[in-house]
N, C-alpha and C. Protein backbone atom coordinates (compact mmCIF):
# COMPACT_ATOMS: atom_id res chain seq x y z
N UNK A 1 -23.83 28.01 2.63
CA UNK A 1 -23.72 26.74 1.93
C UNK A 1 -24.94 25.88 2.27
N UNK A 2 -25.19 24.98 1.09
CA UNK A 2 -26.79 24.64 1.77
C UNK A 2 -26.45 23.20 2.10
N UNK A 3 -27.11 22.18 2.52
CA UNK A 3 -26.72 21.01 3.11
C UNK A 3 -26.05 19.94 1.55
N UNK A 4 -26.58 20.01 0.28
CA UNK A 4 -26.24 19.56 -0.53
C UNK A 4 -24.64 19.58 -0.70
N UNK A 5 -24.03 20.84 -0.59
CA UNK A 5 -23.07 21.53 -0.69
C UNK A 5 -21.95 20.52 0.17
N UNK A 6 -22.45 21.08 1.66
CA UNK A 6 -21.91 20.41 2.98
C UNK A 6 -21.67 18.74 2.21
N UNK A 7 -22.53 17.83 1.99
CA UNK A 7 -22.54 16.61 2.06
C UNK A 7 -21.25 16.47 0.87
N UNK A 8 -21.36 17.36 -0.22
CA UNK A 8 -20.50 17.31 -1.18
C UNK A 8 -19.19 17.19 -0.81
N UNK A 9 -18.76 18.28 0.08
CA UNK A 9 -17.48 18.14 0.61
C UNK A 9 -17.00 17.02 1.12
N UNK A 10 -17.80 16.83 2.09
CA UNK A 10 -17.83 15.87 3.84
C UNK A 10 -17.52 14.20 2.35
N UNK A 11 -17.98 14.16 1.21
CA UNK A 11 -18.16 12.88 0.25
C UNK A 11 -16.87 12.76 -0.38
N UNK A 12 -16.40 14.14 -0.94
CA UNK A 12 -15.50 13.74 -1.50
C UNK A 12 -13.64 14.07 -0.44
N UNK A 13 -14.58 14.62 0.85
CA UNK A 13 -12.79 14.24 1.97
C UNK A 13 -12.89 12.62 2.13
N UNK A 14 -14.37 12.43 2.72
CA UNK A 14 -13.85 10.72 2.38
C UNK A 14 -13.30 9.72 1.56
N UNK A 15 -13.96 10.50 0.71
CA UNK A 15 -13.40 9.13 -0.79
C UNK A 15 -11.88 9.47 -0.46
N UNK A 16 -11.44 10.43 -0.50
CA UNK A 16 -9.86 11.12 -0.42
C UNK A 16 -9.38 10.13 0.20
N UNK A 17 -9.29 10.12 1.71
CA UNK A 17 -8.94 9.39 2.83
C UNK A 17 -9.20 8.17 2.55
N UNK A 18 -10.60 6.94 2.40
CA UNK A 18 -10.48 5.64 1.62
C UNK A 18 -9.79 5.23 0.84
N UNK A 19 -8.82 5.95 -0.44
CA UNK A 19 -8.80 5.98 -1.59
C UNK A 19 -6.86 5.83 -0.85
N UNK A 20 -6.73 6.93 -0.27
CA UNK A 20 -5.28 7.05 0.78
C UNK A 20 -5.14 5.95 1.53
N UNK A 21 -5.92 5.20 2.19
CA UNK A 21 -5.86 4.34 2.90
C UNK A 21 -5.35 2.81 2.51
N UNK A 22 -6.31 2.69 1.53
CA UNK A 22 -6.27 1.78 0.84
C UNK A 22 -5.10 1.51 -0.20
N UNK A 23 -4.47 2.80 -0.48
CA UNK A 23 -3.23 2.89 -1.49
C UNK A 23 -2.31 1.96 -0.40
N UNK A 24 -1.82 2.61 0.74
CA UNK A 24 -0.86 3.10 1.40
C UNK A 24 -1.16 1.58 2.46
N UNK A 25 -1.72 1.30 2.63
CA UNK A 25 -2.36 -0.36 3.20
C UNK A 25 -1.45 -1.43 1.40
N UNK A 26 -1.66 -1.16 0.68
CA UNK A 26 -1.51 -2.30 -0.38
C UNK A 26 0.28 -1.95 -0.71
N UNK A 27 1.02 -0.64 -0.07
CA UNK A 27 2.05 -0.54 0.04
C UNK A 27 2.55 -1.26 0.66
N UNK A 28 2.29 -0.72 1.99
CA UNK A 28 3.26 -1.27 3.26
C UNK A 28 3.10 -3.30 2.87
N UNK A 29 1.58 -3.49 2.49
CA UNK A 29 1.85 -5.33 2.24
C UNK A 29 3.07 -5.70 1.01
N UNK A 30 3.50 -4.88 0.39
CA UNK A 30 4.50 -5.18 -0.40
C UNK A 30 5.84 -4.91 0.05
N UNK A 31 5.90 -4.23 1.06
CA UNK A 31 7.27 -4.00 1.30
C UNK A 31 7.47 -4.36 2.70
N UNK A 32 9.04 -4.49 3.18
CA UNK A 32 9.10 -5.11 4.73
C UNK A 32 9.81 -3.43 4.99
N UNK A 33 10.53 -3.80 6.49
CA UNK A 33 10.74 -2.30 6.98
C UNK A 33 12.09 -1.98 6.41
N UNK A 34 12.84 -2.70 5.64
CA UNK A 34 14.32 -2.40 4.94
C UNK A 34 14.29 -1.61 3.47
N UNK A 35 12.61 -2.13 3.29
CA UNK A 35 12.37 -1.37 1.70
C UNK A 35 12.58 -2.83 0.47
N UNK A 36 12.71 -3.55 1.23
CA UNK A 36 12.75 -4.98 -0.12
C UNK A 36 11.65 -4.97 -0.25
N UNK A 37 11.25 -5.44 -1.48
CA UNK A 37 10.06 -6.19 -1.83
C UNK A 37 9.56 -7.70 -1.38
N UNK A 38 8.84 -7.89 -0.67
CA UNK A 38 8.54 -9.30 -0.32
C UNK A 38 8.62 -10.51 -0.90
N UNK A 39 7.81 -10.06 -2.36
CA UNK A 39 7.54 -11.09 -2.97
C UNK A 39 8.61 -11.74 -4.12
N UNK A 40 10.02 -10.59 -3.81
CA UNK A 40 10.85 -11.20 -4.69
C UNK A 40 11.96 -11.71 -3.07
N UNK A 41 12.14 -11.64 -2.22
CA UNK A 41 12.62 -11.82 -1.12
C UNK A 41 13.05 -12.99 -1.39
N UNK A 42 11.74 -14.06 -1.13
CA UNK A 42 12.22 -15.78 -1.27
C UNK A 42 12.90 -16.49 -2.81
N UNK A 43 13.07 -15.44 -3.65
CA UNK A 43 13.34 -15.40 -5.07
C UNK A 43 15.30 -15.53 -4.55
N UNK A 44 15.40 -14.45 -4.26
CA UNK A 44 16.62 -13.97 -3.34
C UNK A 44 17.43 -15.29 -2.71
N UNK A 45 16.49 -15.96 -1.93
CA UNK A 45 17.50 -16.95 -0.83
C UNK A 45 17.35 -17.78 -1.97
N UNK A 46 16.56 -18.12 -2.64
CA UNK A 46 16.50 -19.60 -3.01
C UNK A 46 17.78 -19.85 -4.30
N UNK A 47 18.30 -18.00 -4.43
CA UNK A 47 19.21 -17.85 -5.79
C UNK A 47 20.78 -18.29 -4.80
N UNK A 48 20.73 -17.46 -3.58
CA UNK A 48 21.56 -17.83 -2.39
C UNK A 48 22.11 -18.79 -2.05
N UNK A 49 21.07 -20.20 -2.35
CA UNK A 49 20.78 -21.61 -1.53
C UNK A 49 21.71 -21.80 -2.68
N UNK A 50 21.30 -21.54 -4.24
CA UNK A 50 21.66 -22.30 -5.15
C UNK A 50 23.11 -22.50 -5.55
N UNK A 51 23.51 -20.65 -5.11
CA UNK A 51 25.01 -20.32 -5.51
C UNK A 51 25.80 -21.20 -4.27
N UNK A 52 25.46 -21.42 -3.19
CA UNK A 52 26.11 -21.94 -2.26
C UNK A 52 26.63 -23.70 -2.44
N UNK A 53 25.47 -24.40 -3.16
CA UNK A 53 25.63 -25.56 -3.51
C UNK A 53 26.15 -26.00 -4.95
């Protein structure tokens, strides 16, 4: 394999792994450790607050 070859690989395991990283990073910020979604979370109490009053 000649060095062109090599770099080819070694380019596209990275992009792989960046590409994984970055998915799996913009996951976990959407979700907490129960599996809710965050950003409907405070949607949740504030429907909570409302039914209560």
């Amino acid at each position: 394999m000649s060095f062109g070859d090599i770099f080819y690989v070694f380019a596209i395991v990275l992009f792989s792994f960046m590409t994984f990283t970055i998915i799996r990073g913009n996951f976990l910020r959407k979700f907490d450790n129960e599996g809710n979604r965050l950003d409907l979370k405070d949607k949740e109490k504030e429907e909570e607050k409302d039914k209560k009053d």
